[in-house]
C-alpha atoms as a PDB file:
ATOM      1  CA  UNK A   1       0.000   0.000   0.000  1.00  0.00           C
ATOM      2  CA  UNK A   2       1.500   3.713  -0.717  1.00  0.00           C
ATOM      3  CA  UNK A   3       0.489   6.682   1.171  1.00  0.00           C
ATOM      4  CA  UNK A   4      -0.477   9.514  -0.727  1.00  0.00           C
ATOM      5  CA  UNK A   5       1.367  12.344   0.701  1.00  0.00           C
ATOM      6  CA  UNK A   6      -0.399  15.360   0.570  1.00  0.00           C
ATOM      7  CA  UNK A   7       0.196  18.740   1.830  1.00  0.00           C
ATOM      8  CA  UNK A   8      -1.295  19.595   5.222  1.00  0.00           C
ATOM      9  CA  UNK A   9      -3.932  22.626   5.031  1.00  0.00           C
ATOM     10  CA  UNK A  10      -2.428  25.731   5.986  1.00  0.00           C
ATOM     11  CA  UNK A  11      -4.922  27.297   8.058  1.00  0.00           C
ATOM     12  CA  UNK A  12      -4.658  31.186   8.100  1.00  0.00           C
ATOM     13  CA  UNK A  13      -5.197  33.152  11.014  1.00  0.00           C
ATOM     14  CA  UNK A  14      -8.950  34.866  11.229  1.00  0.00           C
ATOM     15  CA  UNK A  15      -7.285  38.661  10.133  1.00  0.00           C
ATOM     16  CA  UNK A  16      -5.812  37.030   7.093  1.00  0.00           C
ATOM     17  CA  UNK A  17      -8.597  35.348   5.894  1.00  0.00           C
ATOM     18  CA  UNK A  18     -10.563  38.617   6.025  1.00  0.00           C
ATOM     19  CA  UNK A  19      -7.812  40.196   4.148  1.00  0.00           C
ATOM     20  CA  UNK A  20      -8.114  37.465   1.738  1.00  0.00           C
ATOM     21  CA  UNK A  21     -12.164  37.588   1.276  1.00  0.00           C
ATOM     22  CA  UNK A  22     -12.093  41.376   1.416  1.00  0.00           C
ATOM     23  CA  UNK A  23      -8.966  41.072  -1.369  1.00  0.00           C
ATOM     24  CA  UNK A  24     -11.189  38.429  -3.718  1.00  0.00           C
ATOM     25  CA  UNK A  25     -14.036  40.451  -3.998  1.00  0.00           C
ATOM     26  CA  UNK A  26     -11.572  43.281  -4.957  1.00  0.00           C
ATOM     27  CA  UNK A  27     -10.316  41.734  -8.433  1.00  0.00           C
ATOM     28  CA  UNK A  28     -13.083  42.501 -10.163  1.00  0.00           C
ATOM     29  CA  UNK A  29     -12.736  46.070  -9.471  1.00  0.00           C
ATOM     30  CA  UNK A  30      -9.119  46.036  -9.637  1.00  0.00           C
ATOM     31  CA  UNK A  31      -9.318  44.539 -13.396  1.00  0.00           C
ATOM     32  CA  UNK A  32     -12.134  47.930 -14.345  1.00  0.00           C
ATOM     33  CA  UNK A  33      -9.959  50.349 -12.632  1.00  0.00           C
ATOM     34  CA  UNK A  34      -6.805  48.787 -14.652  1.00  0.00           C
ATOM     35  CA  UNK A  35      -9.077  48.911 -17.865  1.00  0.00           C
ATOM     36  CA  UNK A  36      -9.016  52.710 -16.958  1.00  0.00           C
ATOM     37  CA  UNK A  37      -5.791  53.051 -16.685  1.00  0.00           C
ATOM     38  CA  UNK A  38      -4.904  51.294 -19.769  1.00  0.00           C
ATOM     39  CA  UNK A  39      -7.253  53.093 -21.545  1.00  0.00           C
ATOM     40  CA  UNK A  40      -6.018  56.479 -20.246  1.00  0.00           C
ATOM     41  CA  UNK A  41      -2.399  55.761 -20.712  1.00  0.00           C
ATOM     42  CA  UNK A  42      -3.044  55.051 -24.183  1.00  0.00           C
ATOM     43  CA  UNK A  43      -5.638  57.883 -25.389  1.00  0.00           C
ATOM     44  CA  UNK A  44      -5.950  60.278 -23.259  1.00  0.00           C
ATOM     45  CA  UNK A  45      -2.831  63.144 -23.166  1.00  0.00           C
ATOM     46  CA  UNK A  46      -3.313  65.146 -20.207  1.00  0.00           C
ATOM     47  CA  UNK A  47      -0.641  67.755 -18.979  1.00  0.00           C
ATOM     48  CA  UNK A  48      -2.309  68.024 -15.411  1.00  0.00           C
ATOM     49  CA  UNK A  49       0.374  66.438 -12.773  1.00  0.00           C
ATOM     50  CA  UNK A  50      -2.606  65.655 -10.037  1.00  0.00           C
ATOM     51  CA  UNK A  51      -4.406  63.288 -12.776  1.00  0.00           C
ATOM     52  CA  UNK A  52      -1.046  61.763 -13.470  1.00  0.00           C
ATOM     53  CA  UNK A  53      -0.425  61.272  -9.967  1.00  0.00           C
ATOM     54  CA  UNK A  54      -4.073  59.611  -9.025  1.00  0.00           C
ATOM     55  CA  UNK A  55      -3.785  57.299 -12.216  1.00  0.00           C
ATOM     56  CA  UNK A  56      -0.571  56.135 -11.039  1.00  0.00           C
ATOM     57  CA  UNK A  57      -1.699  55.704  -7.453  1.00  0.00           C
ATOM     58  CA  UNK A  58      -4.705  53.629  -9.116  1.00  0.00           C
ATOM     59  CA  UNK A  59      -2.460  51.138 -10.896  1.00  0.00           C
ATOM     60  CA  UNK A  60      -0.239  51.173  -7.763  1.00  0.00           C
ATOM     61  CA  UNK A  61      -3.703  49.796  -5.978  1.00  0.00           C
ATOM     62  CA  UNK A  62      -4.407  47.899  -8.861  1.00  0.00           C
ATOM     63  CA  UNK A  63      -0.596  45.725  -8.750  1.00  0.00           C
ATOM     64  CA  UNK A  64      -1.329  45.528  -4.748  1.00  0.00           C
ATOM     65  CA  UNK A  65      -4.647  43.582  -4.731  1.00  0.00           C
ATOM     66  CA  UNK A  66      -2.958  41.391  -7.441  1.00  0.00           C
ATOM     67  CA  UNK A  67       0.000  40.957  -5.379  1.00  0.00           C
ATOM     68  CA  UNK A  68      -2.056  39.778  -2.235  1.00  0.00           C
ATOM     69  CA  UNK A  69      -3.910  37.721  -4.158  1.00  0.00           C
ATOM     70  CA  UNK A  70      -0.694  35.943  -5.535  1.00  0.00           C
ATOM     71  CA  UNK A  71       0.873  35.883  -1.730  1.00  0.00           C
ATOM     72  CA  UNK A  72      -2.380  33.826  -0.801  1.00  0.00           C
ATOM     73  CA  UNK A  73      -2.707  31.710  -4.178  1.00  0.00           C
ATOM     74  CA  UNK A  74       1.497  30.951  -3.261  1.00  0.00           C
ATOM     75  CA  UNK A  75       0.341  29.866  -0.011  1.00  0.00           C
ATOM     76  CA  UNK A  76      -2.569  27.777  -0.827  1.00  0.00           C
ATOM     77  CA  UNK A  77      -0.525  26.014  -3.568  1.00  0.00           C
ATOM     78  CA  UNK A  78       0.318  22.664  -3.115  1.00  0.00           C
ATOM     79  CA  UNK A  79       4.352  23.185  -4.026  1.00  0.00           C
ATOM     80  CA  UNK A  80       6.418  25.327  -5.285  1.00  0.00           C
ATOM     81  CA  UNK A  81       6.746  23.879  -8.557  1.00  0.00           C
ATOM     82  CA  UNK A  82       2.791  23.540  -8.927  1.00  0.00           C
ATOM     83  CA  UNK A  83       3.057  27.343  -8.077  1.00  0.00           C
ATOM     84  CA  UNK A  84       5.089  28.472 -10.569  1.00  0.00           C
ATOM     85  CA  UNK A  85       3.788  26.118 -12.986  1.00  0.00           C
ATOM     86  CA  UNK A  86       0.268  27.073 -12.513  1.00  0.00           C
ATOM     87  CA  UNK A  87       0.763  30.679 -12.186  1.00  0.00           C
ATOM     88  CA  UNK A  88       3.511  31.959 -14.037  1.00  0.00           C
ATOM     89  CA  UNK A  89       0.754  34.024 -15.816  1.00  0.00           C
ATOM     90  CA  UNK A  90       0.339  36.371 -12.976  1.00  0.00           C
ATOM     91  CA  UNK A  91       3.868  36.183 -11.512  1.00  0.00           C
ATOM     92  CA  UNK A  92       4.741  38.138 -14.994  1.00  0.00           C
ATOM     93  CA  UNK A  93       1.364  40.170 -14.424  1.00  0.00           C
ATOM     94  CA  UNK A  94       2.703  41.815 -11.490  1.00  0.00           C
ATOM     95  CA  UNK A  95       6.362  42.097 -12.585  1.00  0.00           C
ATOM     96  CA  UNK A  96       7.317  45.451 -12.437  1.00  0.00           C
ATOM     97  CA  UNK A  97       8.408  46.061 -16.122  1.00  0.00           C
ATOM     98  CA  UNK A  98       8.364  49.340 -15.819  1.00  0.00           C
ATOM     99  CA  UNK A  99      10.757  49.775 -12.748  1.00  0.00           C
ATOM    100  CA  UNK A 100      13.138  47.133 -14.780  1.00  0.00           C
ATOM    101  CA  UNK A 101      12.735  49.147 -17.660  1.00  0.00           C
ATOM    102  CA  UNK A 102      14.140  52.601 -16.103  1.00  0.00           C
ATOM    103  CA  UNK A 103      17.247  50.714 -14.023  1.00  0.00           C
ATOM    104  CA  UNK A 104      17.824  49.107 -17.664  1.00  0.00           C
ATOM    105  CA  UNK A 105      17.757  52.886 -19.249  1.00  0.00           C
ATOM    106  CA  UNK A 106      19.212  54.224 -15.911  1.00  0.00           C
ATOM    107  CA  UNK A 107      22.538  52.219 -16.477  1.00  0.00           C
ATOM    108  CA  UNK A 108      22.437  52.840 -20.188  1.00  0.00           C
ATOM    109  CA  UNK A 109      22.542  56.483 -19.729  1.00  0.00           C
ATOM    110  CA  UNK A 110      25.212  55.418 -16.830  1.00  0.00           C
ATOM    111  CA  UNK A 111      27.318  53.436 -19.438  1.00  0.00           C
ATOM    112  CA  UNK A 112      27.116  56.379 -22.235  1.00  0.00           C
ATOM    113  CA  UNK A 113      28.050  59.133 -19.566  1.00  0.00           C
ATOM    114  CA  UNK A 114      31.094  57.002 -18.568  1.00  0.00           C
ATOM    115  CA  UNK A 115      31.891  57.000 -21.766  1.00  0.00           C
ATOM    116  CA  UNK A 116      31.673  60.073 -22.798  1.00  0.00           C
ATOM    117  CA  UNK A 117      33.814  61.287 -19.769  1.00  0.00           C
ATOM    118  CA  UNK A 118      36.117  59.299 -21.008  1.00  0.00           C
ATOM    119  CA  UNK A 119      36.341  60.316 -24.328  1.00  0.00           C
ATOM    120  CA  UNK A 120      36.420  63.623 -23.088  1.00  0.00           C
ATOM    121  CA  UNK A 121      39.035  62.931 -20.851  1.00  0.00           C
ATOM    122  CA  UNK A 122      40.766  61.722 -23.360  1.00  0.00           C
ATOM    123  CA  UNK A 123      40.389  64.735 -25.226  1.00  0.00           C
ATOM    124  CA  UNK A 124      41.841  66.657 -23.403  1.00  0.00           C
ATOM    125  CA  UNK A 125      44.769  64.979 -22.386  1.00  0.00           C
ATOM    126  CA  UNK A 126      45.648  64.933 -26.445  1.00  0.00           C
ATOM    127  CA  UNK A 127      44.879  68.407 -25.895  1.00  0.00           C
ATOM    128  CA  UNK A 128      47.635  68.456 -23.376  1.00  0.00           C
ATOM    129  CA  UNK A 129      49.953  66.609 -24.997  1.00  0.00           C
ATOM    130  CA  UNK A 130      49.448  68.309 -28.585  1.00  0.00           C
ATOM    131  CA  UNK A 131      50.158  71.550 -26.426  1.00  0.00           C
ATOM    132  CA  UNK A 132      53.589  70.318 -24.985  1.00  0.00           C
ATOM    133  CA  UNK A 133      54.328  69.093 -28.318  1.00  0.00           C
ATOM    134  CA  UNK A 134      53.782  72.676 -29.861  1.00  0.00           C
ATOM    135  CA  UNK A 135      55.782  74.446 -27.248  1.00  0.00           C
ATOM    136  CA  UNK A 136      58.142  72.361 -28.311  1.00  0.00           C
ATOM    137  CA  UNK A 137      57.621  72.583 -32.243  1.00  0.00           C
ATOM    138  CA  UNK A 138      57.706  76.316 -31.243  1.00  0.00           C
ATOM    139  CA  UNK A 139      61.296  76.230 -29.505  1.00  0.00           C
ATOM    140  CA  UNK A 140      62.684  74.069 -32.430  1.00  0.00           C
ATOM    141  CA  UNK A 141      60.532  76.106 -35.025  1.00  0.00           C
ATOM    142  CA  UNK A 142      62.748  78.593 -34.683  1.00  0.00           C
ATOM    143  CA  UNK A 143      65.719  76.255 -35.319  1.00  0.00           C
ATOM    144  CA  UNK A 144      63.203  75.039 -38.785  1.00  0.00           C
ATOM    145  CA  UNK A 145      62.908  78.602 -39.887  1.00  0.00           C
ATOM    146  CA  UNK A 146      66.711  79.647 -39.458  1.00  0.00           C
ATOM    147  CA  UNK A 147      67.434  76.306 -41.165  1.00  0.00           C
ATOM    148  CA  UNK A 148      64.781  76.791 -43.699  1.00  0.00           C
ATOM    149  CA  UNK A 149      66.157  80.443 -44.347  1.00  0.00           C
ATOM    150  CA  UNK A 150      69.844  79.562 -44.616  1.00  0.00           C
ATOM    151  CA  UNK A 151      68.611  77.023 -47.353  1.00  0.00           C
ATOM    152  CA  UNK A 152      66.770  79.569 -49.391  1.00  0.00           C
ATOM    153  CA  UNK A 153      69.978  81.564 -48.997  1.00  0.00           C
ATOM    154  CA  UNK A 154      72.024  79.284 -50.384  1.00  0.00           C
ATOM    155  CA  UNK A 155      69.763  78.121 -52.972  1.00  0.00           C
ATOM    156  CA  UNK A 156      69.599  81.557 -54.243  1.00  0.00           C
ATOM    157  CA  UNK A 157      73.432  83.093 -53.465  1.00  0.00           C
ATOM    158  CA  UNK A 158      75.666  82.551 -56.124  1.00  0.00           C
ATOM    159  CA  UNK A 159      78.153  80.598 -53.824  1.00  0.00           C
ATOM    160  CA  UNK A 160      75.359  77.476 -53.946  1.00  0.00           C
ATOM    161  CA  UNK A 161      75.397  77.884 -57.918  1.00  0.00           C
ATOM    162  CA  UNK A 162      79.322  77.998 -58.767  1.00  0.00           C
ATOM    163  CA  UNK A 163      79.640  75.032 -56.813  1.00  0.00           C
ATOM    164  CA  UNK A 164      76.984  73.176 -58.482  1.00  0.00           C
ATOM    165  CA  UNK A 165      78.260  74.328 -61.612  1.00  0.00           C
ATOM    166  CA  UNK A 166      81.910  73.309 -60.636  1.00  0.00           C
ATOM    167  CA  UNK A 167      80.890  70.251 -60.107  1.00  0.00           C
ATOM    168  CA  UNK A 168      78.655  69.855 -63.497  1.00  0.00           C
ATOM    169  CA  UNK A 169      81.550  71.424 -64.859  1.00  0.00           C
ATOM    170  CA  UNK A 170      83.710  68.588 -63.091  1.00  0.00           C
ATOM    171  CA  UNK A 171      81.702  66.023 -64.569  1.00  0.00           C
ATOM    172  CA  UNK A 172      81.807  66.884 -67.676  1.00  0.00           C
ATOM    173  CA  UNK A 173      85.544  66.629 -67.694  1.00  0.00           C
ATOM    174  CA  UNK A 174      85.448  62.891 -66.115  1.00  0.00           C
ATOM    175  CA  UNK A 175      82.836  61.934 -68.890  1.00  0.00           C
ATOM    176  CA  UNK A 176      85.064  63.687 -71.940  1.00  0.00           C
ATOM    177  CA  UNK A 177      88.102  61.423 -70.286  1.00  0.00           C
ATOM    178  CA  UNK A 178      86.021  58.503 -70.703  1.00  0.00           C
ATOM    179  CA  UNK A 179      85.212  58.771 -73.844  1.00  0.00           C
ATOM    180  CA  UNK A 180      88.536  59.433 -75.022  1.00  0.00           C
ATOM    181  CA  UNK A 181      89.946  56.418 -73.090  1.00  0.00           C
ATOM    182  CA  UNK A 182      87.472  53.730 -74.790  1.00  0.00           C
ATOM    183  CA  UNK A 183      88.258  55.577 -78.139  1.00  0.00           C
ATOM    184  CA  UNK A 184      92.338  55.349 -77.340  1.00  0.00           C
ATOM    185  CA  UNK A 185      91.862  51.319 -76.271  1.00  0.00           C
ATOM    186  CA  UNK A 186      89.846  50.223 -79.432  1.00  0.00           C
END
Protein backbone atom coordinates (compact mmCIF):
# COMPACT_ATOMS: atom_id res chain seq x y z
CA UNK A 1 0.00 0.00 0.00
CA UNK A 2 1.50 3.71 -0.72
CA UNK A 3 0.49 6.68 1.17
CA UNK A 4 -0.48 9.51 -0.73
CA UNK A 5 1.37 12.34 0.70
CA UNK A 6 -0.40 15.36 0.57
CA UNK A 7 0.20 18.74 1.83
CA UNK A 8 -1.30 19.60 5.22
CA UNK A 9 -3.93 22.63 5.03
CA UNK A 10 -2.43 25.73 5.99
CA UNK A 11 -4.92 27.30 8.06
CA UNK A 12 -4.66 31.19 8.10
CA UNK A 13 -5.20 33.15 11.01
CA UNK A 14 -8.95 34.87 11.23
CA UNK A 15 -7.28 38.66 10.13
CA UNK A 16 -5.81 37.03 7.09
CA UNK A 17 -8.60 35.35 5.89
CA UNK A 18 -10.56 38.62 6.03
CA UNK A 19 -7.81 40.20 4.15
CA UNK A 20 -8.11 37.46 1.74
CA UNK A 21 -12.16 37.59 1.28
CA UNK A 22 -12.09 41.38 1.42
CA UNK A 23 -8.97 41.07 -1.37
CA UNK A 24 -11.19 38.43 -3.72
CA UNK A 25 -14.04 40.45 -4.00
CA UNK A 26 -11.57 43.28 -4.96
CA UNK A 27 -10.32 41.73 -8.43
CA UNK A 28 -13.08 42.50 -10.16
CA UNK A 29 -12.74 46.07 -9.47
CA UNK A 30 -9.12 46.04 -9.64
CA UNK A 31 -9.32 44.54 -13.40
CA UNK A 32 -12.13 47.93 -14.34
CA UNK A 33 -9.96 50.35 -12.63
CA UNK A 34 -6.80 48.79 -14.65
CA UNK A 35 -9.08 48.91 -17.86
CA UNK A 36 -9.02 52.71 -16.96
CA UNK A 37 -5.79 53.05 -16.69
CA UNK A 38 -4.90 51.29 -19.77
CA UNK A 39 -7.25 53.09 -21.54
CA UNK A 40 -6.02 56.48 -20.25
CA UNK A 41 -2.40 55.76 -20.71
CA UNK A 42 -3.04 55.05 -24.18
CA UNK A 43 -5.64 57.88 -25.39
CA UNK A 44 -5.95 60.28 -23.26
CA UNK A 45 -2.83 63.14 -23.17
CA UNK A 46 -3.31 65.15 -20.21
CA UNK A 47 -0.64 67.75 -18.98
CA UNK A 48 -2.31 68.02 -15.41
CA UNK A 49 0.37 66.44 -12.77
CA UNK A 50 -2.61 65.66 -10.04
CA UNK A 51 -4.41 63.29 -12.78
CA UNK A 52 -1.05 61.76 -13.47
CA UNK A 53 -0.43 61.27 -9.97
CA UNK A 54 -4.07 59.61 -9.03
CA UNK A 55 -3.78 57.30 -12.22
CA UNK A 56 -0.57 56.13 -11.04
CA UNK A 57 -1.70 55.70 -7.45
CA UNK A 58 -4.70 53.63 -9.12
CA UNK A 59 -2.46 51.14 -10.90
CA UNK A 60 -0.24 51.17 -7.76
CA UNK A 61 -3.70 49.80 -5.98
CA UNK A 62 -4.41 47.90 -8.86
CA UNK A 63 -0.60 45.73 -8.75
CA UNK A 64 -1.33 45.53 -4.75
CA UNK A 65 -4.65 43.58 -4.73
CA UNK A 66 -2.96 41.39 -7.44
CA UNK A 67 0.00 40.96 -5.38
CA UNK A 68 -2.06 39.78 -2.24
CA UNK A 69 -3.91 37.72 -4.16
CA UNK A 70 -0.69 35.94 -5.54
CA UNK A 71 0.87 35.88 -1.73
CA UNK A 72 -2.38 33.83 -0.80
CA UNK A 73 -2.71 31.71 -4.18
CA UNK A 74 1.50 30.95 -3.26
CA UNK A 75 0.34 29.87 -0.01
CA UNK A 76 -2.57 27.78 -0.83
CA UNK A 77 -0.52 26.01 -3.57
CA UNK A 78 0.32 22.66 -3.11
CA UNK A 79 4.35 23.18 -4.03
CA UNK A 80 6.42 25.33 -5.28
CA UNK A 81 6.75 23.88 -8.56
CA UNK A 82 2.79 23.54 -8.93
CA UNK A 83 3.06 27.34 -8.08
CA UNK A 84 5.09 28.47 -10.57
CA UNK A 85 3.79 26.12 -12.99
CA UNK A 86 0.27 27.07 -12.51
CA UNK A 87 0.76 30.68 -12.19
CA UNK A 88 3.51 31.96 -14.04
CA UNK A 89 0.75 34.02 -15.82
CA UNK A 90 0.34 36.37 -12.98
CA UNK A 91 3.87 36.18 -11.51
CA UNK A 92 4.74 38.14 -14.99
CA UNK A 93 1.36 40.17 -14.42
CA UNK A 94 2.70 41.82 -11.49
CA UNK A 95 6.36 42.10 -12.59
CA UNK A 96 7.32 45.45 -12.44
CA UNK A 97 8.41 46.06 -16.12
CA UNK A 98 8.36 49.34 -15.82
CA UNK A 99 10.76 49.77 -12.75
CA UNK A 100 13.14 47.13 -14.78
CA UNK A 101 12.74 49.15 -17.66
CA UNK A 102 14.14 52.60 -16.10
CA UNK A 103 17.25 50.71 -14.02
CA UNK A 104 17.82 49.11 -17.66
CA UNK A 105 17.76 52.89 -19.25
CA UNK A 106 19.21 54.22 -15.91
CA UNK A 107 22.54 52.22 -16.48
CA UNK A 108 22.44 52.84 -20.19
CA UNK A 109 22.54 56.48 -19.73
CA UNK A 110 25.21 55.42 -16.83
CA UNK A 111 27.32 53.44 -19.44
CA UNK A 112 27.12 56.38 -22.24
CA UNK A 113 28.05 59.13 -19.57
CA UNK A 114 31.09 57.00 -18.57
CA UNK A 115 31.89 57.00 -21.77
CA UNK A 116 31.67 60.07 -22.80
CA UNK A 117 33.81 61.29 -19.77
CA UNK A 118 36.12 59.30 -21.01
CA UNK A 119 36.34 60.32 -24.33
CA UNK A 120 36.42 63.62 -23.09
CA UNK A 121 39.03 62.93 -20.85
CA UNK A 122 40.77 61.72 -23.36
CA UNK A 123 40.39 64.73 -25.23
CA UNK A 124 41.84 66.66 -23.40
CA UNK A 125 44.77 64.98 -22.39
CA UNK A 126 45.65 64.93 -26.44
CA UNK A 127 44.88 68.41 -25.90
CA UNK A 128 47.64 68.46 -23.38
CA UNK A 129 49.95 66.61 -25.00
CA UNK A 130 49.45 68.31 -28.58
CA UNK A 131 50.16 71.55 -26.43
CA UNK A 132 53.59 70.32 -24.98
CA UNK A 133 54.33 69.09 -28.32
CA UNK A 134 53.78 72.68 -29.86
CA UNK A 135 55.78 74.45 -27.25
CA UNK A 136 58.14 72.36 -28.31
CA UNK A 137 57.62 72.58 -32.24
CA UNK A 138 57.71 76.32 -31.24
CA UNK A 139 61.30 76.23 -29.50
CA UNK A 140 62.68 74.07 -32.43
CA UNK A 141 60.53 76.11 -35.02
CA UNK A 142 62.75 78.59 -34.68
CA UNK A 143 65.72 76.25 -35.32
CA UNK A 144 63.20 75.04 -38.79
CA UNK A 145 62.91 78.60 -39.89
CA UNK A 146 66.71 79.65 -39.46
CA UNK A 147 67.43 76.31 -41.16
CA UNK A 148 64.78 76.79 -43.70
CA UNK A 149 66.16 80.44 -44.35
CA UNK A 150 69.84 79.56 -44.62
CA UNK A 151 68.61 77.02 -47.35
CA UNK A 152 66.77 79.57 -49.39
CA UNK A 153 69.98 81.56 -49.00
CA UNK A 154 72.02 79.28 -50.38
CA UNK A 155 69.76 78.12 -52.97
CA UNK A 156 69.60 81.56 -54.24
CA UNK A 157 73.43 83.09 -53.47
CA UNK A 158 75.67 82.55 -56.12
CA UNK A 159 78.15 80.60 -53.82
CA UNK A 160 75.36 77.48 -53.95
CA UNK A 161 75.40 77.88 -57.92
CA UNK A 162 79.32 78.00 -58.77
CA UNK A 163 79.64 75.03 -56.81
CA UNK A 164 76.98 73.18 -58.48
CA UNK A 165 78.26 74.33 -61.61
CA UNK A 166 81.91 73.31 -60.64
CA UNK A 167 80.89 70.25 -60.11
CA UNK A 168 78.65 69.86 -63.50
CA UNK A 169 81.55 71.42 -64.86
CA UNK A 170 83.71 68.59 -63.09
CA UNK A 171 81.70 66.02 -64.57
CA UNK A 172 81.81 66.88 -67.68
CA UNK A 173 85.54 66.63 -67.69
CA UNK A 174 85.45 62.89 -66.11
CA UNK A 175 82.84 61.93 -68.89
CA UNK A 176 85.06 63.69 -71.94
CA UNK A 177 88.10 61.42 -70.29
CA UNK A 178 86.02 58.50 -70.70
CA UNK A 179 85.21 58.77 -73.84
CA UNK A 180 88.54 59.43 -75.02
CA UNK A 181 89.95 56.42 -73.09
CA UNK A 182 87.47 53.73 -74.79
CA UNK A 183 88.26 55.58 -78.14
CA UNK A 184 92.34 55.35 -77.34
CA UNK A 185 91.86 51.32 -76.27
CA UNK A 186 89.85 50.22 -79.43
Amino acid sequence: MSKKRTKKKFKLPAFWEKVEHYNAKLIPVALILLLFVIIFELFIHIENHTVEFWVHMIDYFVIAVFVIDLIFLGIHSKSTRFFFKSYWLDIIAIFPFVFALNVVNNLYKAVIATERFVIGQAIFHETLEAGKSAKILTKTGRFTKMGARILRILTKSHFLTKITHHHSHHQKRKSKKFKNKKRTTK
